[in-house]
N, C-alpha and C. Protein backbone atom coordinates (compact mmCIF):
# COMPACT_ATOMS: atom_id res chain seq x y z
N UNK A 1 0.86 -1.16 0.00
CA UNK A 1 0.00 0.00 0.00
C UNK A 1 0.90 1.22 0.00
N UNK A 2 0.56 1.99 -0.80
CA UNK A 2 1.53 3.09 -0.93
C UNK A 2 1.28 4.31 -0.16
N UNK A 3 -0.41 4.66 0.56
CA UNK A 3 0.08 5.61 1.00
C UNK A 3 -1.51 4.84 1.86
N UNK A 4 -1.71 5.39 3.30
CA UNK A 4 -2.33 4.98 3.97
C UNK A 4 -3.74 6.06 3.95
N UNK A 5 -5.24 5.62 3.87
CA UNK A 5 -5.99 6.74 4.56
C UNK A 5 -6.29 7.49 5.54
N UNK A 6 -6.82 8.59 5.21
CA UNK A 6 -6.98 9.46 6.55
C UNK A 6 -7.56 8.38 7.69
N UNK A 7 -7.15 8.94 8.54
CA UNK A 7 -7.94 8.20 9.43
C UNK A 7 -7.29 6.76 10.31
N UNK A 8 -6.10 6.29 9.13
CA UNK A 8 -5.67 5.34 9.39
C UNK A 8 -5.09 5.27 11.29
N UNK A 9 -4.88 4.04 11.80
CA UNK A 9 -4.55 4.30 12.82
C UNK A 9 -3.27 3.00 13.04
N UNK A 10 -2.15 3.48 13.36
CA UNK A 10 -1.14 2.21 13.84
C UNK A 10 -1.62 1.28 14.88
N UNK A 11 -1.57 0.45 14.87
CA UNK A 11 -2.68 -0.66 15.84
C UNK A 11 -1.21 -1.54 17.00
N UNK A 12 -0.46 -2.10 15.76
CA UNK A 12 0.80 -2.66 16.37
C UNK A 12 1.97 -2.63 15.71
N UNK A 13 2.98 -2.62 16.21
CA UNK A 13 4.59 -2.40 15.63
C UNK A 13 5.09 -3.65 15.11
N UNK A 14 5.50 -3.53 14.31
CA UNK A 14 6.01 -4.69 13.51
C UNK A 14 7.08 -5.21 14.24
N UNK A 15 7.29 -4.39 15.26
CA UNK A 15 8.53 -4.97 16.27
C UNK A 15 8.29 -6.09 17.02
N UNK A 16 6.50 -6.28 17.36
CA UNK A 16 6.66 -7.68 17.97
C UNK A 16 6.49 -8.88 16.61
N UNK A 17 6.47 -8.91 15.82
CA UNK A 17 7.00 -9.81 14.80
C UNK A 17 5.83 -10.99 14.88
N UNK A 18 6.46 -12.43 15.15
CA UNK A 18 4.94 -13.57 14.80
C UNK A 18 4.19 -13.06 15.62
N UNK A 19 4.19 -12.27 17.06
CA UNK A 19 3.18 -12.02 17.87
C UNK A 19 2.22 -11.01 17.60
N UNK A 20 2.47 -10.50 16.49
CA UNK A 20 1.28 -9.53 15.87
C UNK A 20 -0.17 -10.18 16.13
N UNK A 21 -0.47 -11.06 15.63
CA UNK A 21 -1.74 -11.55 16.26
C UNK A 21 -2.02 -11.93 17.75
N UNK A 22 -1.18 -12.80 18.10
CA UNK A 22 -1.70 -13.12 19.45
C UNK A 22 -1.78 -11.43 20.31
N UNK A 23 -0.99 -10.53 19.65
CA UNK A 23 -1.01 -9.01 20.72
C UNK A 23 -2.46 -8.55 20.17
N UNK A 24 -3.11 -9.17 18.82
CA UNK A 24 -3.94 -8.16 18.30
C UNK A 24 -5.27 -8.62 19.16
N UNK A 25 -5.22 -10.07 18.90
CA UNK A 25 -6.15 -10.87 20.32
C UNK A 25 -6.32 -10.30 21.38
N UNK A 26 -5.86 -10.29 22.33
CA UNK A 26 -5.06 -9.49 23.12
C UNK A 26 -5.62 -8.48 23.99
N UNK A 27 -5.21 -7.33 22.74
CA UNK A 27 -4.97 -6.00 23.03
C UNK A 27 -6.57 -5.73 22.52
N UNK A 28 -7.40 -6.09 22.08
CA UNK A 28 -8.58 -5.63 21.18
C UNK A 28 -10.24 -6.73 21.74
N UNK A 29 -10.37 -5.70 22.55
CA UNK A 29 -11.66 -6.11 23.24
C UNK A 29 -12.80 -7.10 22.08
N UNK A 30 -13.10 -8.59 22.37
CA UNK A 30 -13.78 -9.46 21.57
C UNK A 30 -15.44 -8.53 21.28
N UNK A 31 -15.47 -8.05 22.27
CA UNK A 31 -16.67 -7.68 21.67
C UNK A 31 -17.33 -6.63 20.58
N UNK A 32 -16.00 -5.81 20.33
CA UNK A 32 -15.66 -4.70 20.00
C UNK A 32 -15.18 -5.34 18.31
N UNK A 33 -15.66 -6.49 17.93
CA UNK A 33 -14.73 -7.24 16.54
C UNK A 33 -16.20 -8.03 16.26
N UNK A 34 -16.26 -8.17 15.05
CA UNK A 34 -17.19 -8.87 14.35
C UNK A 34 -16.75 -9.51 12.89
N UNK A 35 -16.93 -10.74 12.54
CA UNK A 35 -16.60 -10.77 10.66
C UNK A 35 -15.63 -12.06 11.88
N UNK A 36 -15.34 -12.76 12.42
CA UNK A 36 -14.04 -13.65 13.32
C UNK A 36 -14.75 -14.46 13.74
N UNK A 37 -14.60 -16.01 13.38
CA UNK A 37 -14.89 -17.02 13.91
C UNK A 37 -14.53 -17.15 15.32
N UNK A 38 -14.72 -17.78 16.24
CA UNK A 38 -14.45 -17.64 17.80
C UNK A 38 -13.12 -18.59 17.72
N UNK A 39 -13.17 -19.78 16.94
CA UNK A 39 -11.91 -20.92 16.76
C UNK A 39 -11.23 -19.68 16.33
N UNK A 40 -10.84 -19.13 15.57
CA UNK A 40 -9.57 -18.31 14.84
C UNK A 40 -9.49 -17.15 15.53
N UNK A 41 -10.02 -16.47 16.22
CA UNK A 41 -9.67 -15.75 17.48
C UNK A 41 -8.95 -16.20 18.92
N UNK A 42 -9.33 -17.76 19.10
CA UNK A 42 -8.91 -18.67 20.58
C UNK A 42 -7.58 -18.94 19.69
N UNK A 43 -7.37 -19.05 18.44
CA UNK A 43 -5.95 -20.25 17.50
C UNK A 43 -4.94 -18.76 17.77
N UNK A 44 -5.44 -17.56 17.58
CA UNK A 44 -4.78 -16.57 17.88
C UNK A 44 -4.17 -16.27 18.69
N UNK A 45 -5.05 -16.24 19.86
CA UNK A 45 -4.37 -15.88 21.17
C UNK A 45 -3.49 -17.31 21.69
N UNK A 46 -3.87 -17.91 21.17
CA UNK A 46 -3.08 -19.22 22.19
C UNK A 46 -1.32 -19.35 21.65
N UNK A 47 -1.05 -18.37 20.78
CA UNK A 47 0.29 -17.97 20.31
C UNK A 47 0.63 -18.49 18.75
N UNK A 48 1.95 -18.54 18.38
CA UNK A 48 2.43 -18.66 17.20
C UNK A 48 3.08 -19.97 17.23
N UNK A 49 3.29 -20.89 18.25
CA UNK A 49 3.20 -22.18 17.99
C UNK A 49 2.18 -23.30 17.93
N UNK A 50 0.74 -23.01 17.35
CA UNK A 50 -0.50 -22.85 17.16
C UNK A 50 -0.30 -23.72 15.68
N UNK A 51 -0.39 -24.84 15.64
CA UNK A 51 -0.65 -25.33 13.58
C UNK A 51 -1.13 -24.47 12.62
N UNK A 52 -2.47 -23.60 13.79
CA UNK A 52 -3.22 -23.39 12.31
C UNK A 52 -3.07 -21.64 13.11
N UNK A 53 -2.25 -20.94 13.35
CA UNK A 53 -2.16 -20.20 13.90
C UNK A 53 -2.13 -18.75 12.28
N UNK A 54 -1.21 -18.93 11.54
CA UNK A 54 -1.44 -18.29 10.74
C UNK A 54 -2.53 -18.22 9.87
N UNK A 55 -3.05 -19.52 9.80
CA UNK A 55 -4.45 -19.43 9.04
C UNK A 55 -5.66 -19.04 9.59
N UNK A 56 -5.43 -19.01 10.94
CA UNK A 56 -6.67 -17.77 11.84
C UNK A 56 -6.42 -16.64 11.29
N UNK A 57 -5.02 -16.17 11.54
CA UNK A 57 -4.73 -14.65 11.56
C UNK A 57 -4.99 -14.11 10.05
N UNK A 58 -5.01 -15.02 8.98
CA UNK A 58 -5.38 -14.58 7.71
C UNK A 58 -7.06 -14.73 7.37
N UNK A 59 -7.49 -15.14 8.09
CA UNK A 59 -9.06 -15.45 8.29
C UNK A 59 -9.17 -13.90 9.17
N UNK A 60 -8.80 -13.61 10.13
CA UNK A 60 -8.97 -12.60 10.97
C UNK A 60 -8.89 -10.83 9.76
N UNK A 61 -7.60 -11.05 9.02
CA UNK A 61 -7.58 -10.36 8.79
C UNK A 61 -8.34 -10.07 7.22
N UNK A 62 -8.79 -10.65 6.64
CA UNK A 62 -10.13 -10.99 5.78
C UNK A 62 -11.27 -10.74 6.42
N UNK A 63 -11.33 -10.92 7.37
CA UNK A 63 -12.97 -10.22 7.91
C UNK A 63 -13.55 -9.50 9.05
N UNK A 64 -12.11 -8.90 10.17
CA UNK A 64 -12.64 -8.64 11.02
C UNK A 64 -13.10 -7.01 10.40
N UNK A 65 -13.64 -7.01 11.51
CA UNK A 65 -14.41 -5.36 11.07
C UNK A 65 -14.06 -5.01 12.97
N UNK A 66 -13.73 -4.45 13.40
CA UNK A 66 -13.35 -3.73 14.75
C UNK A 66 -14.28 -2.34 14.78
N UNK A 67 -14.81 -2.48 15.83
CA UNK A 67 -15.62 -1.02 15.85
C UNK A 67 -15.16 -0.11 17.25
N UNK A 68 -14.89 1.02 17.10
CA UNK A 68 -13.96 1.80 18.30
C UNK A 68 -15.54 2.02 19.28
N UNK A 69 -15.51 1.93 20.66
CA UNK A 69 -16.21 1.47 21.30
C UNK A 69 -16.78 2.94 22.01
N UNK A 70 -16.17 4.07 21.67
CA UNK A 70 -15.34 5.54 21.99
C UNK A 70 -16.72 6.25 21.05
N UNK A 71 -16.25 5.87 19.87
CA UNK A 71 -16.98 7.06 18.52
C UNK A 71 -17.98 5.62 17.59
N UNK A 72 -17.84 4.38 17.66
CA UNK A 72 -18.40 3.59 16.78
C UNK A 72 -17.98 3.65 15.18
N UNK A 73 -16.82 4.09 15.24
CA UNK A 73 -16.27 4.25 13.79
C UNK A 73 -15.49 2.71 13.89
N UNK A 74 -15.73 2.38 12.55
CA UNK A 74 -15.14 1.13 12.48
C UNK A 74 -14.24 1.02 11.35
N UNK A 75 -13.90 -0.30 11.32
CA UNK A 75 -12.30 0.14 10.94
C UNK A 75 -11.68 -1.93 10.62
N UNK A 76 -11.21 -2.18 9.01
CA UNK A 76 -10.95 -3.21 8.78
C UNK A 76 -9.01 -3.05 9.31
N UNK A 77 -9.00 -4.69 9.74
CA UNK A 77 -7.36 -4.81 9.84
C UNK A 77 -6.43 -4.79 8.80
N UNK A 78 -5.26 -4.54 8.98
CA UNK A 78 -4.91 -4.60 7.44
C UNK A 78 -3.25 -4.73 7.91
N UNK A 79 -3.07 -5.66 7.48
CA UNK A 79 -1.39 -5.74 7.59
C UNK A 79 0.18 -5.83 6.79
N UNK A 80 1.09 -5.09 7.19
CA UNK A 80 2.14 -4.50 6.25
C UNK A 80 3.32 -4.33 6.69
N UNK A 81 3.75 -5.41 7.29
CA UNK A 81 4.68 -5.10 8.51
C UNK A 81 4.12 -5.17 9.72
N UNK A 82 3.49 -3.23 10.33
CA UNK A 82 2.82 -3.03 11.05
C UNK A 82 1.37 -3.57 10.95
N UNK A 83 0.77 -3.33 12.16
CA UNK A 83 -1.06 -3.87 11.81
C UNK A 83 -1.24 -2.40 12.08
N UNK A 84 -2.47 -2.43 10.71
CA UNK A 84 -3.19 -0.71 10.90
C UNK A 84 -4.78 -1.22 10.83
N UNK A 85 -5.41 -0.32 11.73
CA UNK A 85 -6.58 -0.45 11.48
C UNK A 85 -7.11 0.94 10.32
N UNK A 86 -7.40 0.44 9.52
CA UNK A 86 -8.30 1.34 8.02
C UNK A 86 -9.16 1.48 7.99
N UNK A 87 -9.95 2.71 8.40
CA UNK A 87 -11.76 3.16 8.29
C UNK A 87 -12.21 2.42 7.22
N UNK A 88 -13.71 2.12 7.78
CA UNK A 88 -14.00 1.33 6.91
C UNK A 88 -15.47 1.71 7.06
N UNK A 89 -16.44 1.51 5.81
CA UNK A 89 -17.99 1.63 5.81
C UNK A 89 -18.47 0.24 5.64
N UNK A 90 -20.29 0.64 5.33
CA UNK A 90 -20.81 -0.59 4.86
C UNK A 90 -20.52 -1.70 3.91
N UNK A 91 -19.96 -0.90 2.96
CA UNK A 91 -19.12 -1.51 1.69
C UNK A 91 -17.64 -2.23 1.97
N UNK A 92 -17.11 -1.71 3.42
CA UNK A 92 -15.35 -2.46 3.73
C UNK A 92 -14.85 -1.35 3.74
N UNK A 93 -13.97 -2.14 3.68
CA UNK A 93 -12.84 -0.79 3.48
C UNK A 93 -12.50 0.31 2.42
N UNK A 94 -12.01 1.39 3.12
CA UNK A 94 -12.36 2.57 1.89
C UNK A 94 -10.96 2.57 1.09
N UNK A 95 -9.77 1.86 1.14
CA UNK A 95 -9.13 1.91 0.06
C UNK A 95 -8.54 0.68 -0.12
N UNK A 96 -8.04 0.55 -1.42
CA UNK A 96 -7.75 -0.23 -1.88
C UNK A 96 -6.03 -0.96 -2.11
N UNK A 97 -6.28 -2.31 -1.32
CA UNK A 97 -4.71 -2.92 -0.57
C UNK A 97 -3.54 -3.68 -2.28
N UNK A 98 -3.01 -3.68 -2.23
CA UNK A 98 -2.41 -4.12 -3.03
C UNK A 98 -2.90 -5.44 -3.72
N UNK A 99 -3.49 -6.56 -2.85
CA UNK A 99 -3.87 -7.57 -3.03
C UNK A 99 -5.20 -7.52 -4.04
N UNK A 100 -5.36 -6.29 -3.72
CA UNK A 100 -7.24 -6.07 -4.46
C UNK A 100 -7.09 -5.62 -5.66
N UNK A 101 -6.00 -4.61 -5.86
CA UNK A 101 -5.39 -4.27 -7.22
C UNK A 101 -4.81 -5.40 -8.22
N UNK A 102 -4.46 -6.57 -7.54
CA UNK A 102 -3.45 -7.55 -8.54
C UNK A 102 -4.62 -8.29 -9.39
């Protein structure tokens, strides 16, 4: 992604590395997330020596929708290194990731 939208918000640092998910688990109130099977949220948190641990976190990040609990603006995951959360409407997300362009 070449340039991020307004709005965008840094979620986690690419500094914790495989633990990007299990921190995103975590750090991000369950009730506050929708679009996430409950198995691929528990495969998450239970860490990165998990079998199917990456295939939650790519399930997770395909559909969660996170809604800020503050303003109700919601917001798809999106990952690039860092995890950013990207405003998002009824339609998803408002721009378009590299993967969607290919």
């Amino acid at each position: 992604m070449e340039e991020l939208p307004d709005g965008a918000l840094l979620y986690l640092s690419d500094s914790r590395g495989v633990f990007i998910p299990q921190a995103f688990c975590e750090q991000t109130k369950r009730e506050c997330v929708r679009g996430v099977a409950d198995a691929d949220w528990q495969t998450c948190l239970a860490g990165p020596d998990g079998e199917w641990y990456w295939e939650a976190w790519e399930s997770i990040l395909g559909g969660a929708i996170v809604t800020a609990p503050d303003t109700g603006q919601t917001y798809c995951v999106y990952q690039d290194g860092d995890c950013w959360l990207l405003p998002c409407d009824a339609r998803g997300c408002l721009v378009e990731t590299e993967e969607d362009a290919a």
